[in-house]
PDB file of N, CA and C in Angstrom:
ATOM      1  N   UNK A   1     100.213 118.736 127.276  1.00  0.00           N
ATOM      2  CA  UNK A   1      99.245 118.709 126.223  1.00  0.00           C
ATOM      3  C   UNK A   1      97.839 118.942 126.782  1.00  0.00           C
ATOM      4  N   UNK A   2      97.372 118.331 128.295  1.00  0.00           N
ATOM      5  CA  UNK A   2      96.048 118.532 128.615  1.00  0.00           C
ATOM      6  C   UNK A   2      95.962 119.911 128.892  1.00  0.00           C
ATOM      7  N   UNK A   3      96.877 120.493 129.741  1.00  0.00           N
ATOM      8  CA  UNK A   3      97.070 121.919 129.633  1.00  0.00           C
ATOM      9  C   UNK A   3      97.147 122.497 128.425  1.00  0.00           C
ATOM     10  N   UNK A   4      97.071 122.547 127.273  1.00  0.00           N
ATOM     11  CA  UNK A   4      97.378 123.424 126.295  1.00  0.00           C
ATOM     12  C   UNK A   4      95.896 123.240 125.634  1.00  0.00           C
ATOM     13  N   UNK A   5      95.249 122.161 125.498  1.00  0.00           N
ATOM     14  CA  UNK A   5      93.782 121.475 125.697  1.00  0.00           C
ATOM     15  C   UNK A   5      92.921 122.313 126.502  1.00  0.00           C
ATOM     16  N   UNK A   6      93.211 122.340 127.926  1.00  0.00           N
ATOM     17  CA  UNK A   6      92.160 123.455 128.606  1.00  0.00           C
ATOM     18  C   UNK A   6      92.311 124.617 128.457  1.00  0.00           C
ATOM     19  N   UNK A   7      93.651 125.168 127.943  1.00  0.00           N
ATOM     20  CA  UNK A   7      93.905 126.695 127.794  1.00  0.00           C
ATOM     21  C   UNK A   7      92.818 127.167 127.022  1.00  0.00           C
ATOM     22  N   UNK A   8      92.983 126.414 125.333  1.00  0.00           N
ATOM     23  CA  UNK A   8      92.157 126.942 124.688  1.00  0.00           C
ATOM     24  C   UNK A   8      91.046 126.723 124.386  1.00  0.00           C
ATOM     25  N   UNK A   9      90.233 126.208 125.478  1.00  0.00           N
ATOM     26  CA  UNK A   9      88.739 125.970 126.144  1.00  0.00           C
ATOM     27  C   UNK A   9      87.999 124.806 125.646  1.00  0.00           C
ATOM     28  N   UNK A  10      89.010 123.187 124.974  1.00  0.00           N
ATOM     29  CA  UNK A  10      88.568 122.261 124.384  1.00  0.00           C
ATOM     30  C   UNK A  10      88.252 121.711 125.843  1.00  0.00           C
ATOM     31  N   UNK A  11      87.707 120.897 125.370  1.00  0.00           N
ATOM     32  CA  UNK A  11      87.662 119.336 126.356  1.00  0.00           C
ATOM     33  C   UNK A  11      87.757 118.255 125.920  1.00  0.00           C
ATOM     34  N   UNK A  12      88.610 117.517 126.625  1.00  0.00           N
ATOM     35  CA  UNK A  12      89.598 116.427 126.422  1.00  0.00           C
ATOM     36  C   UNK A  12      88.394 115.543 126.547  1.00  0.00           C
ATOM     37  N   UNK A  13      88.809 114.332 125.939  1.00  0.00           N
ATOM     38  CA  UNK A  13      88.340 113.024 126.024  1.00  0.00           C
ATOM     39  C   UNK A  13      89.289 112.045 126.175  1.00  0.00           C
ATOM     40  N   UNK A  14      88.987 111.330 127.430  1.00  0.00           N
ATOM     41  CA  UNK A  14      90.195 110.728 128.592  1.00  0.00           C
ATOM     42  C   UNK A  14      89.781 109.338 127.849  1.00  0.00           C
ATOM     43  N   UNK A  15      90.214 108.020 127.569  1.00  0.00           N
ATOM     44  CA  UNK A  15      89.851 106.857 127.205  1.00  0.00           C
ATOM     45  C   UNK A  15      90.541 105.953 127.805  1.00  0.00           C
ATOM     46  N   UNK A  16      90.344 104.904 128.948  1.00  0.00           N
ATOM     47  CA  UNK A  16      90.869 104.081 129.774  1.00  0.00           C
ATOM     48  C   UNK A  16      90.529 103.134 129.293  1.00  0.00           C
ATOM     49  N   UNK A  17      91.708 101.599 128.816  1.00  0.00           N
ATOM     50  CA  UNK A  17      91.638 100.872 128.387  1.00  0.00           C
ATOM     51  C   UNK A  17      92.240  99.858 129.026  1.00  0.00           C
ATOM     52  N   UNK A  18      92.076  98.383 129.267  1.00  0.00           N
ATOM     53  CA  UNK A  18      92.956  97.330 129.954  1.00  0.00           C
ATOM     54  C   UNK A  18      93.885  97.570 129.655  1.00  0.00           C
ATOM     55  N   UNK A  19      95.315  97.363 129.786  1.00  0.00           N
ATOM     56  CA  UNK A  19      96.820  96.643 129.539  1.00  0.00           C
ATOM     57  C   UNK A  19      96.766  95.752 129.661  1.00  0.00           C
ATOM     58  N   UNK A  20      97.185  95.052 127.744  1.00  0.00           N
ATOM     59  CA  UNK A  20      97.084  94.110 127.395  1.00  0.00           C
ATOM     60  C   UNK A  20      97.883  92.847 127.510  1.00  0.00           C
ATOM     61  N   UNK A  21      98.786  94.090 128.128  1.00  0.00           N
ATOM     62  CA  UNK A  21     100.370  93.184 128.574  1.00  0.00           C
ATOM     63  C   UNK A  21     101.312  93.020 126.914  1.00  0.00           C
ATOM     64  N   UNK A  22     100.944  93.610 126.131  1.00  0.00           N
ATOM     65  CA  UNK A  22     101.707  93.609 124.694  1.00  0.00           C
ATOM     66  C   UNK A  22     103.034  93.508 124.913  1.00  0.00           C
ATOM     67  N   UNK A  23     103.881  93.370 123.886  1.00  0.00           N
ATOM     68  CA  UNK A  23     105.175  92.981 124.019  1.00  0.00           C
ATOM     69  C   UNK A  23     105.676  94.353 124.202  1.00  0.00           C
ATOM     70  N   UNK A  24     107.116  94.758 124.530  1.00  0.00           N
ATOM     71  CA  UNK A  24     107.687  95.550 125.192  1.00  0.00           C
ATOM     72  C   UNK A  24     108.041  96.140 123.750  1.00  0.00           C
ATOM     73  N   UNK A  25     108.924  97.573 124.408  1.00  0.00           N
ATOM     74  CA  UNK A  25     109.828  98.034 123.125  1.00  0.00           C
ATOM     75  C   UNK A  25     110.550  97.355 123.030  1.00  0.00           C
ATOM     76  N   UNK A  26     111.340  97.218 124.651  1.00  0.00           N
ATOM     77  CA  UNK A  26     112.333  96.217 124.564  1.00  0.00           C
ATOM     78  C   UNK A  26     112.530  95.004 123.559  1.00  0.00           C
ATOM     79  N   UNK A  27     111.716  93.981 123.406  1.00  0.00           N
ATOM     80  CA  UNK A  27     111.405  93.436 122.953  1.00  0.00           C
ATOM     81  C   UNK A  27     111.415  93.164 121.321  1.00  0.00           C
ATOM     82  N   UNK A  28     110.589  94.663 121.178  1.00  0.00           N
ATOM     83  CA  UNK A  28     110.382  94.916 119.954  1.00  0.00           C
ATOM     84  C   UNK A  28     111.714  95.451 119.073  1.00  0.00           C
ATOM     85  N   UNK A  29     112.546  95.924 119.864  1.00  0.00           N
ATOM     86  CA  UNK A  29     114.169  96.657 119.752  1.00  0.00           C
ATOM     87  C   UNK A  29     115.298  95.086 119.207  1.00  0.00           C
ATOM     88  N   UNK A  30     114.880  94.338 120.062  1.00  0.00           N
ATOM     89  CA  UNK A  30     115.503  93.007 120.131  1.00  0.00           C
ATOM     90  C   UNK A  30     115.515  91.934 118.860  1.00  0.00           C
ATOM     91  N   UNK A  31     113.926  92.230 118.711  1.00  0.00           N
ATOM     92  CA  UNK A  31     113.409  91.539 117.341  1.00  0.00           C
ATOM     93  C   UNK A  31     114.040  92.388 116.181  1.00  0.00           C
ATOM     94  N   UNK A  32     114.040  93.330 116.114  1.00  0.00           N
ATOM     95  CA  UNK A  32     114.022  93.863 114.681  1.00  0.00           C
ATOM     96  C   UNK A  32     115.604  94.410 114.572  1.00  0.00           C
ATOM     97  N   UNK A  33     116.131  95.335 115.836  1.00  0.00           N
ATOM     98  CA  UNK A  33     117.372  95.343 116.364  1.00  0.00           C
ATOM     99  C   UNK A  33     118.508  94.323 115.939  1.00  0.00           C
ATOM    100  N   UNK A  34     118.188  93.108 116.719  1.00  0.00           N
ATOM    101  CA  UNK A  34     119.161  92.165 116.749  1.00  0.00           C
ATOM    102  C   UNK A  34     118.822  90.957 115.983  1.00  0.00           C
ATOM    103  N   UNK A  35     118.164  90.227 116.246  1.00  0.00           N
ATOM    104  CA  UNK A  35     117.814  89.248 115.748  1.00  0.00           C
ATOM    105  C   UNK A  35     117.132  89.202 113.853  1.00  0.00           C
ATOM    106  N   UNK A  36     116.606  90.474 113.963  1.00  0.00           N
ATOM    107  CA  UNK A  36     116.082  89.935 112.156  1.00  0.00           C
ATOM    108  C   UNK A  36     117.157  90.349 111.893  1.00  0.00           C
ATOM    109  N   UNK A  37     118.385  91.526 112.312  1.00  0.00           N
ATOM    110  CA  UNK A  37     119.144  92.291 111.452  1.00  0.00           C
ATOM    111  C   UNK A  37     120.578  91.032 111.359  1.00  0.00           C
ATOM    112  N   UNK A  38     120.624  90.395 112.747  1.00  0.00           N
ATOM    113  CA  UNK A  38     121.574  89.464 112.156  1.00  0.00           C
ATOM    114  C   UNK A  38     121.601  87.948 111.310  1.00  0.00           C
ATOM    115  N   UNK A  39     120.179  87.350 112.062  1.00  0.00           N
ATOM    116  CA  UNK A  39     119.946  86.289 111.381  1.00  0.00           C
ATOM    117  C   UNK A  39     119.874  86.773 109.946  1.00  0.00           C
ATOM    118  N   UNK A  40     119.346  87.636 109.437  1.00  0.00           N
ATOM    119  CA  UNK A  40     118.862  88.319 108.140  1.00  0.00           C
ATOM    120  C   UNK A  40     120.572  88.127 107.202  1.00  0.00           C
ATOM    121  N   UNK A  41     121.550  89.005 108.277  1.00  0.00           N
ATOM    122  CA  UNK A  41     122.732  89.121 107.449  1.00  0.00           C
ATOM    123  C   UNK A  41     123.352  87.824 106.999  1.00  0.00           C
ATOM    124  N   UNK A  42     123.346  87.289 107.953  1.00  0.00           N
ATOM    125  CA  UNK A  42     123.620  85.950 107.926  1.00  0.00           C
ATOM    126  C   UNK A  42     122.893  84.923 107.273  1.00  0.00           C
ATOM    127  N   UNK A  43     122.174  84.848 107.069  1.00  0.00           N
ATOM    128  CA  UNK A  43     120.980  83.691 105.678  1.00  0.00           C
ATOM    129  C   UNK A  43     121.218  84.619 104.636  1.00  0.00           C
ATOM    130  N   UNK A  44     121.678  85.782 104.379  1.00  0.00           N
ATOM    131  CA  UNK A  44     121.383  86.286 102.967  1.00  0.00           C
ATOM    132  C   UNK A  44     119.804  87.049 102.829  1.00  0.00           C
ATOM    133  N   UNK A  45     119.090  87.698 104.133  1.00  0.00           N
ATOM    134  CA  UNK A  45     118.048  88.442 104.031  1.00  0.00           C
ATOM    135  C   UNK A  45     117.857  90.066 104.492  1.00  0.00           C
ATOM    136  N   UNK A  46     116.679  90.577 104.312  1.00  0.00           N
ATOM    137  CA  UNK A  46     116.572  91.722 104.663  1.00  0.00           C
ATOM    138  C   UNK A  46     116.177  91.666 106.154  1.00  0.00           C
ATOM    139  N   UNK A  47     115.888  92.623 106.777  1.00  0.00           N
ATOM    140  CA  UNK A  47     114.838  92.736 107.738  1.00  0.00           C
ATOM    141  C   UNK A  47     113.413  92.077 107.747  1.00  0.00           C
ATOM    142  N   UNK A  48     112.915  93.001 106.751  1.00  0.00           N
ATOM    143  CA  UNK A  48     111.648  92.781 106.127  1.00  0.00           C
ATOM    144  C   UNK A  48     111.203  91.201 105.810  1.00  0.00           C
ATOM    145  N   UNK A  49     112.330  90.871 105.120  1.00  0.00           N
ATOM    146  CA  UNK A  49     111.967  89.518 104.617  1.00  0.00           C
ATOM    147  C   UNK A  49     111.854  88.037 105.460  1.00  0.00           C
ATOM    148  N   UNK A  50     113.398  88.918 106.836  1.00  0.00           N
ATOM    149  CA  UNK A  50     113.021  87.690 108.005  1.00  0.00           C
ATOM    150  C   UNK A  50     111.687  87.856 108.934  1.00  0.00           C
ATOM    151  N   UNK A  51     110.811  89.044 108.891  1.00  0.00           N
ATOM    152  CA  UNK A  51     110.198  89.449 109.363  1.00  0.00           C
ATOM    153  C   UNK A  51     108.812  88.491 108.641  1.00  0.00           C
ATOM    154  N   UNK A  52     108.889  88.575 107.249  1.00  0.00           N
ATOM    155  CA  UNK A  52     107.810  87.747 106.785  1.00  0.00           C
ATOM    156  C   UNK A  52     107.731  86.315 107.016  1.00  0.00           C
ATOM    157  N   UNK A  53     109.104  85.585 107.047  1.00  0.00           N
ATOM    158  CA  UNK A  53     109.438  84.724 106.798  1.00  0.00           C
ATOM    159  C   UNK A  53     109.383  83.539 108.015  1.00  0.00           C
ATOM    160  N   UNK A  54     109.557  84.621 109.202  1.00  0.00           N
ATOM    161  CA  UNK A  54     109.507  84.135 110.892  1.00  0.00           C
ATOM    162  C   UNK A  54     108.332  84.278 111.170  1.00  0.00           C
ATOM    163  N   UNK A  55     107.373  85.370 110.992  1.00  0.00           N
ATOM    164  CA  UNK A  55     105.560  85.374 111.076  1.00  0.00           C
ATOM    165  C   UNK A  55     105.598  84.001 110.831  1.00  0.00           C
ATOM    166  N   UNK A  56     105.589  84.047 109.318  1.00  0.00           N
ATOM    167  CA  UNK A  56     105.319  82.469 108.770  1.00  0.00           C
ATOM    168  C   UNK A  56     105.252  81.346 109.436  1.00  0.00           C
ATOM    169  N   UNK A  57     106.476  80.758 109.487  1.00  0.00           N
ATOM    170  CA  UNK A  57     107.225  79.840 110.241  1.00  0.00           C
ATOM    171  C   UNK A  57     106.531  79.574 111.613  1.00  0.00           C
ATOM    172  N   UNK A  58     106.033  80.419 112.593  1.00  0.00           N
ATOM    173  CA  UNK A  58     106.146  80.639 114.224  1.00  0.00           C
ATOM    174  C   UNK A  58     104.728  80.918 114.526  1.00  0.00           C
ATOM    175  N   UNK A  59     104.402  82.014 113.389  1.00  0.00           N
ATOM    176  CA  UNK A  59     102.852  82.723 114.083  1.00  0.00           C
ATOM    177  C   UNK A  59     101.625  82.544 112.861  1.00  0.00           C
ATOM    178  N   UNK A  60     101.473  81.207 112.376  1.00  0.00           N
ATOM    179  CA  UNK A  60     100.752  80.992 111.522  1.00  0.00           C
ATOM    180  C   UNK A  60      99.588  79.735 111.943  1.00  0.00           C
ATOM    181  N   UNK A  61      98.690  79.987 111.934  1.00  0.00           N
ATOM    182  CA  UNK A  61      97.407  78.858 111.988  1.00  0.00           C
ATOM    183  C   UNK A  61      96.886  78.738 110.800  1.00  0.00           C
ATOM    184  N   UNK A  62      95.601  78.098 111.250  1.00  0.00           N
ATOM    185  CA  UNK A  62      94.826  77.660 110.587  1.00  0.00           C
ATOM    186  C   UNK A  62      93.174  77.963 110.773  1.00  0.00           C
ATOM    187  N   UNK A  63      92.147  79.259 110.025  1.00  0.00           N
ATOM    188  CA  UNK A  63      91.207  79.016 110.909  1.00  0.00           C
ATOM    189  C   UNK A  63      90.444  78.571 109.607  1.00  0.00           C
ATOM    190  N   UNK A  64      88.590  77.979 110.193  1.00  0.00           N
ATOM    191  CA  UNK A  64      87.433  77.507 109.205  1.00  0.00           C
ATOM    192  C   UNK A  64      87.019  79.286 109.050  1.00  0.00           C
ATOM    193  N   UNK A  65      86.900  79.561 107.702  1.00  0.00           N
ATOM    194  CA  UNK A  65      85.835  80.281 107.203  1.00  0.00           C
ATOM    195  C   UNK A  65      85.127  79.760 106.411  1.00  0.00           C
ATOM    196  N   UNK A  66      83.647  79.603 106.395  1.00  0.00           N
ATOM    197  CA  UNK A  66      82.890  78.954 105.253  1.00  0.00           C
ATOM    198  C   UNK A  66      82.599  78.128 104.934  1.00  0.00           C
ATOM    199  N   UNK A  67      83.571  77.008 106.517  1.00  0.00           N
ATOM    200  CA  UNK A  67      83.554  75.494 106.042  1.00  0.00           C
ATOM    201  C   UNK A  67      84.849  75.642 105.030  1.00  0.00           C
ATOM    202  N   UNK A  68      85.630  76.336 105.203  1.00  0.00           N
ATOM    203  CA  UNK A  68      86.692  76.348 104.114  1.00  0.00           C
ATOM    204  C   UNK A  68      88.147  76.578 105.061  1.00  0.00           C
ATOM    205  N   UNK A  69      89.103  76.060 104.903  1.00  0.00           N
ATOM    206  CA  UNK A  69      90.482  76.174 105.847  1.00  0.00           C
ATOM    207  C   UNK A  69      91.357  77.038 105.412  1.00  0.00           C
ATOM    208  N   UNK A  70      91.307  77.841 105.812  1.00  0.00           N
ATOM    209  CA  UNK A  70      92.476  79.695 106.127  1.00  0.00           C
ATOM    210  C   UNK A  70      92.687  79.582 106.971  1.00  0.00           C
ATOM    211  N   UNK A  71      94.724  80.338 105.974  1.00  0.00           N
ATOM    212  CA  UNK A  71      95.940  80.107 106.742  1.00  0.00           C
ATOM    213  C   UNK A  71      96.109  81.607 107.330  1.00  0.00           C
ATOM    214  N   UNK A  72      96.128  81.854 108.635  1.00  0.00           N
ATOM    215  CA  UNK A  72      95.824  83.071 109.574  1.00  0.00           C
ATOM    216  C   UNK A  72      97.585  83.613 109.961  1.00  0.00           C
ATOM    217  N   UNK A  73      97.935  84.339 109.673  1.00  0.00           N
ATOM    218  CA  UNK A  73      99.028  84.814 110.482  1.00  0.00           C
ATOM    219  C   UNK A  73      99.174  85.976 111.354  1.00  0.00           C
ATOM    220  N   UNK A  74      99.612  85.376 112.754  1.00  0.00           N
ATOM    221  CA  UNK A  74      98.864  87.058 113.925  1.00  0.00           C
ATOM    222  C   UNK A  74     100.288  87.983 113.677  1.00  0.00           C
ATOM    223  N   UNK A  75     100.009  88.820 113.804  1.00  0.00           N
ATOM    224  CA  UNK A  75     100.716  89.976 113.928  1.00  0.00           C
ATOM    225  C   UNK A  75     101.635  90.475 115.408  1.00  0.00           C
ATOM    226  N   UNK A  76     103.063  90.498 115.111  1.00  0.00           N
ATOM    227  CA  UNK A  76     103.878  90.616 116.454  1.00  0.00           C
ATOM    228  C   UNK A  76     103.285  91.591 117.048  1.00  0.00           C
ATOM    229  N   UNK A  77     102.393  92.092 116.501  1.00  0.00           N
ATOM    230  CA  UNK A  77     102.696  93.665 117.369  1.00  0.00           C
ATOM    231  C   UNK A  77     101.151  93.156 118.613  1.00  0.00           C
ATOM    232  N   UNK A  78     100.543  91.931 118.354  1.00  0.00           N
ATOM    233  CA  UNK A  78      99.311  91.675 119.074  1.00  0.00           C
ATOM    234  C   UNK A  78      99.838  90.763 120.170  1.00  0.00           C
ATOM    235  N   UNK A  79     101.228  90.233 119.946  1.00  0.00           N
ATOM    236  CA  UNK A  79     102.121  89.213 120.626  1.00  0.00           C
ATOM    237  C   UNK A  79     101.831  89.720 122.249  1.00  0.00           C
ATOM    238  N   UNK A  80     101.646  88.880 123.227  1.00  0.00           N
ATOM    239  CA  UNK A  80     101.561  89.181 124.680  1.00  0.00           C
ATOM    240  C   UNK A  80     103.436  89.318 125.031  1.00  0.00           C
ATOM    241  N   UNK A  81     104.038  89.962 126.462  1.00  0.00           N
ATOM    242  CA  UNK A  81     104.655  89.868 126.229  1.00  0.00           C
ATOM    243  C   UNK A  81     105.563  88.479 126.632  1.00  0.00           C
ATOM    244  N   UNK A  82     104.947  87.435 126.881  1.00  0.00           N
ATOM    245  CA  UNK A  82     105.491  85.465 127.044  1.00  0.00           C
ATOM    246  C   UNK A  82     105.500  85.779 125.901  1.00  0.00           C
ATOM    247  N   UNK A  83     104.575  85.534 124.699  1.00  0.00           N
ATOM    248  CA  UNK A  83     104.310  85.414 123.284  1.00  0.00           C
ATOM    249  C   UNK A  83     105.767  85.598 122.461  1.00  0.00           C
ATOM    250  N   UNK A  84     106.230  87.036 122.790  1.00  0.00           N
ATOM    251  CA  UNK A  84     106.693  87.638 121.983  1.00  0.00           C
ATOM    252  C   UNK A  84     108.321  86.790 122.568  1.00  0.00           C
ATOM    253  N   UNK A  85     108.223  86.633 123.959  1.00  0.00           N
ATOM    254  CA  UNK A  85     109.520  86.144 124.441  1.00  0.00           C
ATOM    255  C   UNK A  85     109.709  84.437 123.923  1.00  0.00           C
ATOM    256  N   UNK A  86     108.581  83.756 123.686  1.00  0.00           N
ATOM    257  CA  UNK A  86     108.632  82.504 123.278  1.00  0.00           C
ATOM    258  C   UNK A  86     108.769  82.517 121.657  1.00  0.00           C
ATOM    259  N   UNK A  87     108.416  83.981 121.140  1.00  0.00           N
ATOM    260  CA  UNK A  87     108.632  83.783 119.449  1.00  0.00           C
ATOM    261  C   UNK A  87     110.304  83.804 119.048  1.00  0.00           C
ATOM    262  N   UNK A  88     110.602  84.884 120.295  1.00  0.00           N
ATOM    263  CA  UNK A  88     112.235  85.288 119.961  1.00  0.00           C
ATOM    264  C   UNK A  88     112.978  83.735 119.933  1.00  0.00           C
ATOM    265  N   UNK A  89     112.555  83.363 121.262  1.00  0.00           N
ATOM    266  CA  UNK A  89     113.270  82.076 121.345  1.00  0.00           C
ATOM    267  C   UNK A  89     113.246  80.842 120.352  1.00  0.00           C
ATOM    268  N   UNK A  90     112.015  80.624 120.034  1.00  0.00           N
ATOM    269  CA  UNK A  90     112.207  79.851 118.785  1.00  0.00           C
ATOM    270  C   UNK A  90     112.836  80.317 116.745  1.00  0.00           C
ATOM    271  N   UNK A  91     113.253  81.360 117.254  1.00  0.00           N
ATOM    272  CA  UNK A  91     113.581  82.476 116.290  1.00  0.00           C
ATOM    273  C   UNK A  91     115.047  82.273 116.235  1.00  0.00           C
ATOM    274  N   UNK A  92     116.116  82.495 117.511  1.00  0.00           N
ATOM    275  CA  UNK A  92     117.303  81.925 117.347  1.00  0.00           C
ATOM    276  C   UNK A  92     117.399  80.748 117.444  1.00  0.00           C
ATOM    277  N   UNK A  93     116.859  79.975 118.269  1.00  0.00           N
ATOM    278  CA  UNK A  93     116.734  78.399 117.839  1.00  0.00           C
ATOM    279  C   UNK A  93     116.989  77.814 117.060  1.00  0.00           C
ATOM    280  N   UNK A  94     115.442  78.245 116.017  1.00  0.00           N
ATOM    281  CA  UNK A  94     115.812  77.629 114.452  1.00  0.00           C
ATOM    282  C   UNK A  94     117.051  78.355 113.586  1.00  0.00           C
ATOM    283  N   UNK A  95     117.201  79.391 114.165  1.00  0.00           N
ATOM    284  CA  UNK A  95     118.660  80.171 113.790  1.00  0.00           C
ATOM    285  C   UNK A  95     120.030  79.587 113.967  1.00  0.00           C
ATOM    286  N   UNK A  96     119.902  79.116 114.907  1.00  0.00           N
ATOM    287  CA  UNK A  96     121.187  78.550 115.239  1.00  0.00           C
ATOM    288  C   UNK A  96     121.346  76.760 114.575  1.00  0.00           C
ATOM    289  N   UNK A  97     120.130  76.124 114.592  1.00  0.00           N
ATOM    290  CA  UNK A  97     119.950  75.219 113.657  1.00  0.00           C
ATOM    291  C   UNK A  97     121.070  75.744 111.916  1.00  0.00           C
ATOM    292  N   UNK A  98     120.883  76.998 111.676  1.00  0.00           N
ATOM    293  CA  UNK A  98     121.252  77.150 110.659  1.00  0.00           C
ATOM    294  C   UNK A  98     122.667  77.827 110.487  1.00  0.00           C
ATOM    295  N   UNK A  99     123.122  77.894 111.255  1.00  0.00           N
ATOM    296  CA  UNK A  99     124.432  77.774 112.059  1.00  0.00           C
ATOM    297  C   UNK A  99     125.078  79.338 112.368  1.00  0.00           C
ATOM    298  N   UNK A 100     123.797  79.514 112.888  1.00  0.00           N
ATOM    299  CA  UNK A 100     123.817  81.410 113.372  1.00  0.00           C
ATOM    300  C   UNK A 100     124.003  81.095 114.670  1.00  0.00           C
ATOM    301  N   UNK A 101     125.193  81.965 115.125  1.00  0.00           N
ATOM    302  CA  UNK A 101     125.370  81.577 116.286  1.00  0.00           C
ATOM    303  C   UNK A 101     124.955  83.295 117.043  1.00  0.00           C
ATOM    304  N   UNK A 102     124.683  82.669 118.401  1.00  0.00           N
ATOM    305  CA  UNK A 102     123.811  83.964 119.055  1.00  0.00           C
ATOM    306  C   UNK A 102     124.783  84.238 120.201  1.00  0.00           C
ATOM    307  N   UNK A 103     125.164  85.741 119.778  1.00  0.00           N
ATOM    308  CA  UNK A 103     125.636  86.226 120.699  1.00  0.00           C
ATOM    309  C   UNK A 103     125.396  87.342 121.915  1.00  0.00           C
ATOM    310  N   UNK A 104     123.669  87.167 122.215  1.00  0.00           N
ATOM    311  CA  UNK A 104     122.998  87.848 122.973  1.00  0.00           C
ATOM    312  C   UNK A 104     123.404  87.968 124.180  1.00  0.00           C
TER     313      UNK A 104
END
């Protein structure tokens, strides 16, 4: 692509950014892959819905705006990748609480 960029006499703009250490594909394959698709089948849900439902549950605070208390929920995709490995885990956990058994 940078070659096809200098061919036709643009110039690129290079942008170097930390690594944030974000969660993996892997990871991300695992979550949505395995775990929402079976816990999901198994409670009677979608993807989508264990997806809302586990944010909830796992990745939800509390911040002050205004002097006023909002309920914050972070987004997996900002998850470090411990984060994302400590969300999975409490994910079959409470899964298996519900008598999903994990066959990872």
């Amino acid at each position: 692509m940078l070659k096809e960029l200098l061919d036709k006499g643009n110039q690129p703009l290079v942008t170097i950014e930390e690594n944030r250490h974000t969660r993996t594909n892997q990871q991300n394959e695992r979550l949505w892959g395995y775990l929402y698709k079976q816990i999901g089948d198994h409670l009677g849900y979608s993807q989508d819905e264990m997806h809302t439902l586990m944010k909830y549950k796992f990745l939800r605070s509390e911040r002050i705006v205004d002097g006023q208390s909002v309920e914050v929920i972070k987004s997996t995709k900002k998850l470090t990748v411990q984060e994302m490995s400590d969300y999975q885990e409490k994910i079959a956990t409470w899964a298996g609480q519900m008598g999903w058994i994990n066959n990872d």
